[in-house]
Protein backbone atom coordinates (compact mmCIF):
# COMPACT_ATOMS: atom_id res chain seq x y z
CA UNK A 1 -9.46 -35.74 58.83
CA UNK A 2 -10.22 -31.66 59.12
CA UNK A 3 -10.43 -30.23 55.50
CA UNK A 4 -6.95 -28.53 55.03
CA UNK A 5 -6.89 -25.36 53.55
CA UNK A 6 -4.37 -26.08 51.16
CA UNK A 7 -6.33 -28.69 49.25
CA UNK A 8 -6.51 -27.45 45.56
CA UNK A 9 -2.87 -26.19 45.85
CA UNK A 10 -1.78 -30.00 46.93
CA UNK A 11 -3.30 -31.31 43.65
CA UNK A 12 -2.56 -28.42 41.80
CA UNK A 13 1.48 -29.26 42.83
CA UNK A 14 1.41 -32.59 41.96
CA UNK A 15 0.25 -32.39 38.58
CA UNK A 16 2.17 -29.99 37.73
CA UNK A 17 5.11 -32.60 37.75
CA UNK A 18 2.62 -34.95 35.15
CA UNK A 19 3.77 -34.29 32.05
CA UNK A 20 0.09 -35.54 30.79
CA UNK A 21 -1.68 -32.46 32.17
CA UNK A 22 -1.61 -29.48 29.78
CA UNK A 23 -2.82 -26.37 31.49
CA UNK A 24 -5.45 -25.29 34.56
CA UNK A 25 -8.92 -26.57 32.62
CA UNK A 26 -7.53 -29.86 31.78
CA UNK A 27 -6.11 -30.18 35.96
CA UNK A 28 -9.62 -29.25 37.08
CA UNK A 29 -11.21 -31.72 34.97
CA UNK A 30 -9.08 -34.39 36.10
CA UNK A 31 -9.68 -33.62 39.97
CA UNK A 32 -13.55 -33.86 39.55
CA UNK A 33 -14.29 -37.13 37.98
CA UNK A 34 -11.56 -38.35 41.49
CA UNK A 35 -14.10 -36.18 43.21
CA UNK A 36 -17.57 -37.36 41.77
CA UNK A 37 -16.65 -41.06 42.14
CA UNK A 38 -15.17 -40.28 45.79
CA UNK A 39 -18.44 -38.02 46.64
CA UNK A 40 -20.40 -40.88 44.91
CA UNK A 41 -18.78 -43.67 47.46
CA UNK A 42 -19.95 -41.61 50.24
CA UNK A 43 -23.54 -41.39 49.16
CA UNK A 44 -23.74 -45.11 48.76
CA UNK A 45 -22.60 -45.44 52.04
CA UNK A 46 -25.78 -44.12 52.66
CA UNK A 47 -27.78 -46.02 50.50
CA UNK A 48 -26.83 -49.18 51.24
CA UNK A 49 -27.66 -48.26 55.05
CA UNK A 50 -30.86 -46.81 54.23
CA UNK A 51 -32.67 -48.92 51.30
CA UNK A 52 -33.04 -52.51 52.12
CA UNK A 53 -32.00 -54.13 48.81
CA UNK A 54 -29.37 -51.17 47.34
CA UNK A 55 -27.38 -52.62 44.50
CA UNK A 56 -24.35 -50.46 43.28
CA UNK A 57 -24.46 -49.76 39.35
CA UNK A 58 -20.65 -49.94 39.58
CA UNK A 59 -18.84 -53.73 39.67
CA UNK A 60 -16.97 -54.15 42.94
CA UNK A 61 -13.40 -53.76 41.54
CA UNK A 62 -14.52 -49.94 40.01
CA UNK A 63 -16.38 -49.00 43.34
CA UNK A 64 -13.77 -46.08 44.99
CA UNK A 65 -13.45 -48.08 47.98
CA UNK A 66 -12.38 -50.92 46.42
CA UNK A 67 -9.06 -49.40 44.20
CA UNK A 68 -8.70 -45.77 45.78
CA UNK A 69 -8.45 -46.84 49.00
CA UNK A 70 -6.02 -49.04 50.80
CA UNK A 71 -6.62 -52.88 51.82
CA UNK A 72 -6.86 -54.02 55.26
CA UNK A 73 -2.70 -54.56 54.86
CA UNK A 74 -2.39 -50.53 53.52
CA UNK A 75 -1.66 -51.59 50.08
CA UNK A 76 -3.36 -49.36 47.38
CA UNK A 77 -2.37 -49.62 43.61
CA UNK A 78 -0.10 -47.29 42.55
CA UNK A 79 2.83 -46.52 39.41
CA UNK A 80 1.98 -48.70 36.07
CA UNK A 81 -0.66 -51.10 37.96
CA UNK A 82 -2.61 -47.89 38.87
CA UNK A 83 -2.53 -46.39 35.36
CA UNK A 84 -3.44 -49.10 33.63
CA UNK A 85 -6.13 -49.89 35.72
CA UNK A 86 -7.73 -46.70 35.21
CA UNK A 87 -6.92 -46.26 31.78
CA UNK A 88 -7.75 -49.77 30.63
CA UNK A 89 -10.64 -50.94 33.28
CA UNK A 90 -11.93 -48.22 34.90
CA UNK A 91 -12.72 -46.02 32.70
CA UNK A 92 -13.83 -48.15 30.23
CA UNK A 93 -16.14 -50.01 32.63
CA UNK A 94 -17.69 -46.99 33.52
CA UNK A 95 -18.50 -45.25 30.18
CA UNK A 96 -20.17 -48.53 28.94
CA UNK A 97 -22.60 -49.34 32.14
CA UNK A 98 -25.59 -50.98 31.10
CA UNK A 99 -28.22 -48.18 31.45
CA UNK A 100 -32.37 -48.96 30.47
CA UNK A 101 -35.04 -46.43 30.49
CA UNK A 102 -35.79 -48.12 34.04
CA UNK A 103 -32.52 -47.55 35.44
CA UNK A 104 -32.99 -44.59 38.39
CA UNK A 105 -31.55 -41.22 37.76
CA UNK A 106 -29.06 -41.25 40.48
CA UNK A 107 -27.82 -44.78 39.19
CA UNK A 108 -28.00 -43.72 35.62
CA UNK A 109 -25.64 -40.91 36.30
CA UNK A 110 -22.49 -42.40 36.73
CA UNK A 111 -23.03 -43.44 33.02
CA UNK A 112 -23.54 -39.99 31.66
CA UNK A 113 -20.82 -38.35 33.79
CA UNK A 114 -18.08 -40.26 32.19
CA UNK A 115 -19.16 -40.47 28.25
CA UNK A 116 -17.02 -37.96 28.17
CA UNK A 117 -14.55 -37.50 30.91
CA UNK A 118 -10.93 -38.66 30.29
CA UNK A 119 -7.85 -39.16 32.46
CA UNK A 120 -4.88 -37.05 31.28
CA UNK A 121 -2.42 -38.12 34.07
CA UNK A 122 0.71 -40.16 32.70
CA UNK A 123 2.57 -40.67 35.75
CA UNK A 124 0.85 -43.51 38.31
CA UNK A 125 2.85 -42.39 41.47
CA UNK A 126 1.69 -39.05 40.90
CA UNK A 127 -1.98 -40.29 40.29
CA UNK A 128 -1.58 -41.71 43.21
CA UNK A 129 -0.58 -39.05 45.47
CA UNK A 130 -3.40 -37.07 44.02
CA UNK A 131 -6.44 -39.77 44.79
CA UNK A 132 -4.58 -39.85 48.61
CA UNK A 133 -4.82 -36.13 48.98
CA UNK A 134 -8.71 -36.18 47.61
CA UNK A 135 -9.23 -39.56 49.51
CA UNK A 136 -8.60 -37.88 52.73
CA UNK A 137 -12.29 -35.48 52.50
CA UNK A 138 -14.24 -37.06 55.26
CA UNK A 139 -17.86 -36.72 53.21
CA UNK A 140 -19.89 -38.48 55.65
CA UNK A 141 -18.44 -35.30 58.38
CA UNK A 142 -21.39 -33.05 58.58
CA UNK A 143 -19.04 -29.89 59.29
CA UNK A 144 -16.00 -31.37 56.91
CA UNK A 145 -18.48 -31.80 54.06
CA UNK A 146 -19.50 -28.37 54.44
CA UNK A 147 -16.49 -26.98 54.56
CA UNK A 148 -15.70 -28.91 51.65
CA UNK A 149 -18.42 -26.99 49.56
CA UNK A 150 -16.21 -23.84 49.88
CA UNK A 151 -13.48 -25.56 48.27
CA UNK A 152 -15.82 -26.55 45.67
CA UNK A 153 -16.58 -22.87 44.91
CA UNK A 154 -12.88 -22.56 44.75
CA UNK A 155 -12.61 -24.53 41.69
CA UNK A 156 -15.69 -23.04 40.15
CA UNK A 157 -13.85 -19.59 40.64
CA UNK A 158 -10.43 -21.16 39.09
CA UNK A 159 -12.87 -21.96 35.57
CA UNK A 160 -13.44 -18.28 35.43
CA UNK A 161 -9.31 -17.93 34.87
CA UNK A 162 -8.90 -21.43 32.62
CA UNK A 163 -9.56 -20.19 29.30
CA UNK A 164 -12.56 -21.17 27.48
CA UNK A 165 -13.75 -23.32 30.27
CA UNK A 166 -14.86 -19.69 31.83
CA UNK A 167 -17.91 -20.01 29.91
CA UNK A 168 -19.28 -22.57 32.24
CA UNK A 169 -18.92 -20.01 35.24
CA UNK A 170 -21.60 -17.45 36.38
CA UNK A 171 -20.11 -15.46 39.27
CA UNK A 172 -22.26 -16.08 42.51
CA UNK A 173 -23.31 -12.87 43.30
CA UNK A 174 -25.19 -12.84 40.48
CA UNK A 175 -26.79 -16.18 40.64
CA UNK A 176 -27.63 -15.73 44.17
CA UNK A 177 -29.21 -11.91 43.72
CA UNK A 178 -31.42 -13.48 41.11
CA UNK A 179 -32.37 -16.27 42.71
CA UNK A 180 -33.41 -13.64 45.70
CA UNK A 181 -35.22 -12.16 43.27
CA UNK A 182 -37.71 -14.45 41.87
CA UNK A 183 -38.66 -15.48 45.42
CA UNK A 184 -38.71 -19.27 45.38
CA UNK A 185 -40.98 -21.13 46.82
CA UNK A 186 -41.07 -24.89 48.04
CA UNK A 187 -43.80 -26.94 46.06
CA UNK A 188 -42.06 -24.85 42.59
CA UNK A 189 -39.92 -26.51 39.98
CA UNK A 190 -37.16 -24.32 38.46
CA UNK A 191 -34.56 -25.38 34.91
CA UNK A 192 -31.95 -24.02 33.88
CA UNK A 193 -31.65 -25.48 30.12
CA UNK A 194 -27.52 -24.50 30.02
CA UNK A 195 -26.83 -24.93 33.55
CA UNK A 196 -23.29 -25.26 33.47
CA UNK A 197 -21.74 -26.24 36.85
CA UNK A 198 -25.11 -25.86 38.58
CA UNK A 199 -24.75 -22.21 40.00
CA UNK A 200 -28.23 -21.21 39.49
CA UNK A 201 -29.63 -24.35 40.86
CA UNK A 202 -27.46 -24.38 43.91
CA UNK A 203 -28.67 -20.33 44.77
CA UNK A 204 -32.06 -21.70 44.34
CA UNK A 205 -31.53 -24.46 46.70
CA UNK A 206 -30.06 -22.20 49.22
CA UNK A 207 -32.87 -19.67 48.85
CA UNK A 208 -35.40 -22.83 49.09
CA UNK A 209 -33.54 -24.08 51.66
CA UNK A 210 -34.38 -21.01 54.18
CA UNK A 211 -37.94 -23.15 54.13
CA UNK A 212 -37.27 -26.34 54.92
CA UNK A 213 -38.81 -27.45 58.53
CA UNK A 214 -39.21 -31.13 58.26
CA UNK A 215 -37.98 -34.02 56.02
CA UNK A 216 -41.80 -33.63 53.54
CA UNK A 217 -40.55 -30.27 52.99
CA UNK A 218 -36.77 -31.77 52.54
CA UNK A 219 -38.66 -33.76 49.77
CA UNK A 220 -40.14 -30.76 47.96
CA UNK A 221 -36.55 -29.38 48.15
CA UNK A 222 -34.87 -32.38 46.10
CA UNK A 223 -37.32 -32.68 43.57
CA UNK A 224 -37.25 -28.59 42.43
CA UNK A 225 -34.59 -28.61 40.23
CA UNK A 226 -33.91 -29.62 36.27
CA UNK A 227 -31.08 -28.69 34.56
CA UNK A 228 -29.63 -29.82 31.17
CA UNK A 229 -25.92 -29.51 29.86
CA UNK A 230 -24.86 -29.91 26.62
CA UNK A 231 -20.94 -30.27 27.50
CA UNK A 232 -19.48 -33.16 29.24
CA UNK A 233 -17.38 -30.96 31.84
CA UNK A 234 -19.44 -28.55 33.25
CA UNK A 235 -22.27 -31.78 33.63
CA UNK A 236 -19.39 -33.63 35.60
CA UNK A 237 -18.97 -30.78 37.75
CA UNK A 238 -22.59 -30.09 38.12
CA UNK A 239 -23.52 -33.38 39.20
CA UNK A 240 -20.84 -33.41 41.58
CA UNK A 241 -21.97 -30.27 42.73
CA UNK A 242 -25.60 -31.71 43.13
CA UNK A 243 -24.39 -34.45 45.30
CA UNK A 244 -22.35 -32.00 47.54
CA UNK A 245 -25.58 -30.16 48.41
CA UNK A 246 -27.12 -33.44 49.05
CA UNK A 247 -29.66 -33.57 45.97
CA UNK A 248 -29.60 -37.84 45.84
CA UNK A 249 -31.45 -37.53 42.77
CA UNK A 250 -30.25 -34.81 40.61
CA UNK A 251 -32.35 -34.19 37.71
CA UNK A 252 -29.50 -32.81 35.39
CA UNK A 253 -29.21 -34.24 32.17
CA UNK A 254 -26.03 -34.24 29.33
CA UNK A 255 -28.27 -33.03 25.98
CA UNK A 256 -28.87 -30.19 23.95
CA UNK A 257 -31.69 -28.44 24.78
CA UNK A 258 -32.36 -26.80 21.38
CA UNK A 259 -32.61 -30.47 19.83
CA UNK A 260 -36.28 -30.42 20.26
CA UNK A 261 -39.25 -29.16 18.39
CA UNK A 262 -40.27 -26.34 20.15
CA UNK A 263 -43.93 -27.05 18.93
CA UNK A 264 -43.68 -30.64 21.00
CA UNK A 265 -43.55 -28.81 24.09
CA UNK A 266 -46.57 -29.54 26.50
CA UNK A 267 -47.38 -28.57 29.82
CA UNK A 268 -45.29 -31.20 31.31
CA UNK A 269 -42.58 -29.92 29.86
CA UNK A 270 -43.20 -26.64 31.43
CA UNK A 271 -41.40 -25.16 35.03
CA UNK A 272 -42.36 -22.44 37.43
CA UNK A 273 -39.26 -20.67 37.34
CA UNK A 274 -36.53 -20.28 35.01
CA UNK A 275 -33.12 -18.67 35.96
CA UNK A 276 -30.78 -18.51 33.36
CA UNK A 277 -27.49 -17.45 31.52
CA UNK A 278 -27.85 -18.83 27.96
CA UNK A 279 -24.65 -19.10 26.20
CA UNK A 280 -23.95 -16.70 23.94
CA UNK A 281 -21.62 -15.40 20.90
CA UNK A 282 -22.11 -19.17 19.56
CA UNK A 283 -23.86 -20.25 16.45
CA UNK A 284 -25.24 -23.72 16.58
CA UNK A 285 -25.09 -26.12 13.72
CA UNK A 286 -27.50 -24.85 10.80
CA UNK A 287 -30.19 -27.87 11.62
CA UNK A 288 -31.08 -26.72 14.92
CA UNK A 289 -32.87 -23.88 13.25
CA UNK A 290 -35.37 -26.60 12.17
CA UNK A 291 -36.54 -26.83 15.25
CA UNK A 292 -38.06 -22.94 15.47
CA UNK A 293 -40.49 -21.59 14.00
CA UNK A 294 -39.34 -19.76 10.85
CA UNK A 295 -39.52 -15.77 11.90
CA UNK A 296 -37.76 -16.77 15.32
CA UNK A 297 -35.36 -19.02 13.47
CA UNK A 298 -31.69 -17.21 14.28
CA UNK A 299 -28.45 -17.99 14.13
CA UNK A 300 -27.52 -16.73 17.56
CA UNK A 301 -26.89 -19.28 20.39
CA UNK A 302 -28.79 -16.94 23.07
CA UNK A 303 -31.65 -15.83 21.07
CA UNK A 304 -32.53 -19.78 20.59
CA UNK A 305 -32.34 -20.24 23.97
CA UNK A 306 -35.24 -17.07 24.83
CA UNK A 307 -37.79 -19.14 22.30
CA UNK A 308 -37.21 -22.44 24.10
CA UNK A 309 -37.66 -20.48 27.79
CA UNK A 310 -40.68 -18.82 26.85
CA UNK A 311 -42.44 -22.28 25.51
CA UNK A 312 -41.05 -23.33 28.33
CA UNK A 313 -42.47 -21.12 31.26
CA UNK A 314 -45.83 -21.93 33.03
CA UNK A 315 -48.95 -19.74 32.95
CA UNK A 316 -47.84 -17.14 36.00
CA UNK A 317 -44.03 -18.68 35.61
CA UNK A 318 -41.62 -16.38 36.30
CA UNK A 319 -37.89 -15.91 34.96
CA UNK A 320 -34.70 -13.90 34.99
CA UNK A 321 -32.39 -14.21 32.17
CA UNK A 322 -28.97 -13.15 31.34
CA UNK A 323 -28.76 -11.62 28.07
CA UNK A 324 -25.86 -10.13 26.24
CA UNK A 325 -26.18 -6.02 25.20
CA UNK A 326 -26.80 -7.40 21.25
CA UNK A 327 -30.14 -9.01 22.44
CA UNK A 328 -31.34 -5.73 23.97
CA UNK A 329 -30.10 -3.01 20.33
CA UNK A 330 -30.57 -5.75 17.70
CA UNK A 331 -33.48 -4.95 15.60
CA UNK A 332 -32.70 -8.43 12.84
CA UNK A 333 -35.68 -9.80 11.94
CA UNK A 334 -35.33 -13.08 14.15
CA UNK A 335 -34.53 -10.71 17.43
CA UNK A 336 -37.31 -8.65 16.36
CA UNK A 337 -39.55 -11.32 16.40
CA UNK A 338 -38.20 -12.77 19.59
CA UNK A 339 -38.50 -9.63 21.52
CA UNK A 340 -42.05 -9.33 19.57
CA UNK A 341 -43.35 -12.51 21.73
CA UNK A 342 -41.73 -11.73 24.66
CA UNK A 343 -43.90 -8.11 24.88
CA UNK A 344 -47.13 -9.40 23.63
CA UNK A 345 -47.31 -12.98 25.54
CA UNK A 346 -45.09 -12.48 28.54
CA UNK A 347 -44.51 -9.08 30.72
CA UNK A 348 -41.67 -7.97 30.84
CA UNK A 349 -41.66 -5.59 33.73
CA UNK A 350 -37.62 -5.38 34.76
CA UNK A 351 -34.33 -5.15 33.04
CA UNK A 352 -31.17 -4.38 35.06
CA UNK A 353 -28.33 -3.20 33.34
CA UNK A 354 -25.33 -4.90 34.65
CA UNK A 355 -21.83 -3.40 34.74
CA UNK A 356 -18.40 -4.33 32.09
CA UNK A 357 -16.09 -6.62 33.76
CA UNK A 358 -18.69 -8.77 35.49
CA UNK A 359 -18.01 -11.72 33.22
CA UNK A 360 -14.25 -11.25 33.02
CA UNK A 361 -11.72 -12.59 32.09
CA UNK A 362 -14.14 -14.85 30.44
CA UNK A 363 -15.59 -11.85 28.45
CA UNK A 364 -15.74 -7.99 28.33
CA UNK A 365 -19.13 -7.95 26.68
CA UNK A 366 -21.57 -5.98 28.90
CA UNK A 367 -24.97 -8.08 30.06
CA UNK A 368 -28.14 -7.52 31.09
CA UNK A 369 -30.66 -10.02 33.37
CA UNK A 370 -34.19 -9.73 32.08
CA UNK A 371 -36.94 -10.51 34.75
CA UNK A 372 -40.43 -11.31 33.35
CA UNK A 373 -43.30 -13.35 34.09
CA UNK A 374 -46.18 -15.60 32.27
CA UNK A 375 -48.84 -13.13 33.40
CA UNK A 376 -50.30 -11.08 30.76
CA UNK A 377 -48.83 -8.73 28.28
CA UNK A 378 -46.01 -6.43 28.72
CA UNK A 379 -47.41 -2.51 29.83
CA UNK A 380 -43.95 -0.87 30.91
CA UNK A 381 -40.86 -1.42 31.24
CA UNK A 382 -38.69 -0.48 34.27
CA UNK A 383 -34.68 -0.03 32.57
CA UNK A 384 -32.26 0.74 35.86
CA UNK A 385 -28.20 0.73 35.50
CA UNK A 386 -26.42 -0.58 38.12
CA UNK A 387 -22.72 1.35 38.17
CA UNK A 388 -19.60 -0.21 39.46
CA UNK A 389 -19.54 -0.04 43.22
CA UNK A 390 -17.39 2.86 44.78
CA UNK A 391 -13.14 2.30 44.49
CA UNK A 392 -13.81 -0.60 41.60
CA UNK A 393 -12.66 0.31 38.24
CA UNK A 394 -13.27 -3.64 37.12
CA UNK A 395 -14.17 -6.82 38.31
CA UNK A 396 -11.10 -9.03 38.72
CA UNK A 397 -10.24 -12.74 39.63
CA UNK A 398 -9.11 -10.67 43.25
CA UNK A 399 -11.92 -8.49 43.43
CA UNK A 400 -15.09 -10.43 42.07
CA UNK A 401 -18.14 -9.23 41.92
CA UNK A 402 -20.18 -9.59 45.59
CA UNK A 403 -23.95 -9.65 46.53
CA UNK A 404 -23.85 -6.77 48.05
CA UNK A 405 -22.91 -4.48 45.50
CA UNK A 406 -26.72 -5.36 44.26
CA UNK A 407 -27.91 -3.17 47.81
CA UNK A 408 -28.72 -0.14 45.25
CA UNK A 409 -30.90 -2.39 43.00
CA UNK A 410 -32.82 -4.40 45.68
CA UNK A 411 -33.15 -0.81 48.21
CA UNK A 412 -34.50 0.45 44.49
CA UNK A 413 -37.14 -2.71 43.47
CA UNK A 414 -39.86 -2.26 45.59
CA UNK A 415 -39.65 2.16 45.62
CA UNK A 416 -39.32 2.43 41.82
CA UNK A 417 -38.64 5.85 41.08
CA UNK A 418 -37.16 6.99 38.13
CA UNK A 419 -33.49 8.92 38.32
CA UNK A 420 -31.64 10.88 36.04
CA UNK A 421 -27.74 11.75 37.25
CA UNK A 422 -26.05 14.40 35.40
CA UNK A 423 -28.30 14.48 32.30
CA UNK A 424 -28.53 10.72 32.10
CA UNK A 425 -31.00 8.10 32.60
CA UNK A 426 -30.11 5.77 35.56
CA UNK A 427 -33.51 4.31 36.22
CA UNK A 428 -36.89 4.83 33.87
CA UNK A 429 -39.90 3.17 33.13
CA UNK A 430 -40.43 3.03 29.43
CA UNK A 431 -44.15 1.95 27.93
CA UNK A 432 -44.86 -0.94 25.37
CA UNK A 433 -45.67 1.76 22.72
CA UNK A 434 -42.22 3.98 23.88
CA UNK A 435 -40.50 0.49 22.23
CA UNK A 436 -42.50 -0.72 19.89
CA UNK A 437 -41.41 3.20 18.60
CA UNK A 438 -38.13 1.82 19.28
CA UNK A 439 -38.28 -0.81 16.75
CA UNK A 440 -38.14 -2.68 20.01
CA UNK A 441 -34.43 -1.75 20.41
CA UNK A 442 -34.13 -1.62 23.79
CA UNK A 443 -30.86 -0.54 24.88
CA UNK A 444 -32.04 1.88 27.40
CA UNK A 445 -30.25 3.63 30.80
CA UNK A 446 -26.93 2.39 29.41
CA UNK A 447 -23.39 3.45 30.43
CA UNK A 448 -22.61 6.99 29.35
CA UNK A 449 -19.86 7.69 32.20
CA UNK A 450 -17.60 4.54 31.14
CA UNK A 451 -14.58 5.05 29.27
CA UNK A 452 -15.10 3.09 26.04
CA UNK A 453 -13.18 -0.20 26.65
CA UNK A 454 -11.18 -1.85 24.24
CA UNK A 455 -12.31 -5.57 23.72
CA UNK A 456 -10.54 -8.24 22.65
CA UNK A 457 -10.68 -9.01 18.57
CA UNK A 458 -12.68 -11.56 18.63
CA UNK A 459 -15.45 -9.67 20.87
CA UNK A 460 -15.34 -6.79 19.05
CA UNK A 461 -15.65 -8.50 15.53
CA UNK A 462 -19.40 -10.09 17.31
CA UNK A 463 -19.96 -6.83 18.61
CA UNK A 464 -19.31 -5.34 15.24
CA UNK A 465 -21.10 -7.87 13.46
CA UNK A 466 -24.50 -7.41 15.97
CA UNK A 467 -24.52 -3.71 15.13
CA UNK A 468 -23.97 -4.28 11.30
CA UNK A 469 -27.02 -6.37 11.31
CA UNK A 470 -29.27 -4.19 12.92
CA UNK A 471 -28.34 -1.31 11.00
CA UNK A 472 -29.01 -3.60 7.75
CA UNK A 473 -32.13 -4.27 9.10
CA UNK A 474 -33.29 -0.94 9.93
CA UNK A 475 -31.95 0.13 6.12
CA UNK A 476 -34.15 -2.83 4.84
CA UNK A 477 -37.31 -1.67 6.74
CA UNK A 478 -36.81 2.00 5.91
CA UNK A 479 -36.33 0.69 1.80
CA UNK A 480 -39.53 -1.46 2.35
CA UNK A 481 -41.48 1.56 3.82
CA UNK A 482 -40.21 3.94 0.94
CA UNK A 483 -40.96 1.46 -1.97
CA UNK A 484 -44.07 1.14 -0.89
CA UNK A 485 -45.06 4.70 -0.71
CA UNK A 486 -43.65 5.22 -4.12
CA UNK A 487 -45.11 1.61 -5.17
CA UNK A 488 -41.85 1.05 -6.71
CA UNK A 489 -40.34 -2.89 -7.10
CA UNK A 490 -37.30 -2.91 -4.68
CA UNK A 491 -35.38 -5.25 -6.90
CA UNK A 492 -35.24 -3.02 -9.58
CA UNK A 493 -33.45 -0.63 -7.68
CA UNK A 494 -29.88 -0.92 -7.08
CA UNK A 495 -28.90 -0.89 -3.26
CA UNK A 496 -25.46 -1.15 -3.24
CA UNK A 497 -22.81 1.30 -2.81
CA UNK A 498 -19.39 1.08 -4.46
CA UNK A 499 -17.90 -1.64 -2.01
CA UNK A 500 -20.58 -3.97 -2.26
CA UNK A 501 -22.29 -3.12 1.32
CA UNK A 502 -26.20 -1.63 1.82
């Protein structure tokens, strides 16, 4: 049947009357493992008519066909026979699949996707009416799956506006300008070693996709993407995602990706192109830091995640990286070091300042996407601010950021000038020695027209805390420096002022 408009608001009705579902994240995680395993159907459908001997990983009686749908008589499962199916053979069935080293990736999936996935619905007449309403997406329809893939970006959007499950969410505009920006091409492999829902992966694909002539080119396609997630929701959603855009074989795997050595790495192990938004304003359990080297050893979630992309990227790899404004001022020792090896083995030729709100309600914490490549050494530095677009005063749920308001930064990337508005850097190109100067802080071109915005507490305690340890750091170096003019032992000199602090 034609893909109804109303969809999510159907679902979103009837669970509302479940007294098992407890606010918007825990509705949209319950809609996508219906969807992956309906999604999933559909793609065997395929198999099974295309590969001579296709054997489902999934017994009969778990199969979506086979307890979703209705026999030939219209009878489908529903009330108490329907929940306790699901609850009691479903679900366990399907977290405890038998799956070997041997077992292919688009088999091995269904595995991985439901470790972790749970079903919150207590009510099996409303369950029911919910699996009808998703059961009636025609996914072998050409036109009705595609249509289908704007409802899909519907529920990405809602995770922006479900609490914490925001995180998983980078607004499109953004993924899609930087995929437009790298420049993919077919025969390239890109990761994304947080990839969330899939966002950057699916702007790559539909840059990539611009390319595709014939079905050896299709090929090249479907085998350019890897992606890791360390949360079970955002994989569920990405694979699902995957399997909308027709990647059969989705490389995405539920890990950690800072649970490696980063001194294991080998060239295998390396990708083209990486396109990023690490998470940050997260500390990760104090054994990760084993696996860094000791001087780029921090305690911040998104600094970890710049070491593993850089031993990561291929000689002439390029990447564009999110990065939160404490990255760019903090002068710590680990940052420091970080932004150290990022200048002297990797050039850094672009930073775009991005505007406050772009993240919201998510967070107010103002980013940054870092473009550099596995070339040579960083020379200069080109810093540009891109302002809110005309008649926007934020970024809101009902007026998101769009592509387009990117015109002034991609009119501006290939006629770099610099430009100064009203006494104020906009665009500049700074040199390696202008930052090393810097003590390679380099917030640069910021926002001096913006009306200082009041973040929430817990924000502004991180912000707070960033600052306060690059200002200790900077009082530590300027100590070491003095002391060793004067050749004086800094620990017999007392440091601290009457409250304890530096």
């Amino acid at each position: 049947m034609a893909m109804q408009s109303g969809f999510i608001k159907r679902i979103r009705d009837i669970m509302r009357m479940d007294a098992g579902i407890n606010g918007d994240a825990q509705r949209i995680e319950q809609m996508v493992w219906m969807l992956f395993l309906k999604v999933y159907d559909a793609k065997e459908d395929d198999w099974e008519l295309n590969e001579d001997d296709y054997h489902s990983i999934i017994p009969d009686n778990c199969r979506w066909r086979n307890w979703a749908q209705g026999n030939d008589n219209g009878h489908a499962m529903t009330g108490d026979e329907l929940l306790n199916f699901v609850n009691n053979t479903l679900f366990p069935t399907l977290k405890n699949l038998t799956v070997t080293p041997d077992t292919p990736v688009k088999k091995a999936i269904v595995k991985s996707t439901f470790e972790d996935a749970n079903n919150y619905m207590k009510d099996g007449v409303y369950l029911r009416q919910v699996i009808d309403v998703i059961d009636e997406v025609e996914f072998d329809d050409v036109k009705e799956s595609h249509a289908f893939g704007t409802v899909y970006e519907e529920i990405l959007r809602e995770l922006q506006a479900a609490g914490s499950s925001g995180e998983f969410y980078t607004p499109r505009a953004v993924t899609d300008f930087m995929a437009l920006m790298i420049k993919p091409q077919l025969g390239e492999k890109m990761a994304d070693f947080a990839c969330g829902t899939g966002g950057f992966i699916t702007s790559w694909l539909s840059q990539l996709n611009k390319q595709v002539t014939d079905t050896n080119k299709q090929k090249l396609l479907d085998e350019s993407i890897y992606g890791i997630e360390k949360k079970p929701f955002p994989y569920l959603l990405c694979v699902t995602n995957m399997l909308l855009h027709d990647i059969e074989v989705p490389n995405i795997f539920h890990d950690n990706s800072l649970r490696k050595n980063l001194l294991d790495y080998t060239d295998d192990d390396k990708f083209d192109v990486i396109l990023m938004n690490p998470p940050y304003g997260g500390h990760e359990d104090k054994s990760i830091q084993g696996f860094f080297p000791d001087d780029l050893a921090s305690s911040e979630t998104a600094d970890l995640f710049m070491s593993v992309i850089m031993y990561r990227l291929k000689k002439d790899g390029r990447a564009a990286v999110i990065l939160p404004d404490g990255f760019l001022f903090g002068t710590d020792n680990a940052k420091v070091a970080i932004k150290k090896k990022l200048l002297s083995d990797f050039n850094l030729h672009t930073v775009i300042r991005l505007p406050h709100s772009v993240f919201a309600p998510y967070t107010s914490i103002t980013t940054n996407i870092l473009f550099f490549d596995n070339t040579d050494s960083t020379k200069e530095i080109w810093f540009y601010r891109l302002d809110m677009p005309e008649g926007y005063k934020n970024f809101s749920k009902t007026k998101p950021m769009k592509l387009e308001h990117f015109n002034p930064v991609i009119e501006w990337w290939n006629n770099r000038v610099e430009i100064n508005e009203d006494g104020f850097d906009k665009a500049k190109k700074y040199t390696v020695e202008e930052i090393e100067n810097r003590t390679f802080n380099i917030d640069l071109c910021g926002y001096p027209h913006e009306e200082e915005e009041i973040l929430p507490p817990k924000e502004l305690i991180q912000q707070y805390q960033e600052k306060r340890a690059s200002l200790n750091a900077d009082i530590d170096r300027i100590l070491a420096e003095i002391t060793n003019i004067l050749g004086i032992d800094l620990e017999d000199v007392d440091t601290t002022n009457s409250n304890g602090g530096v």
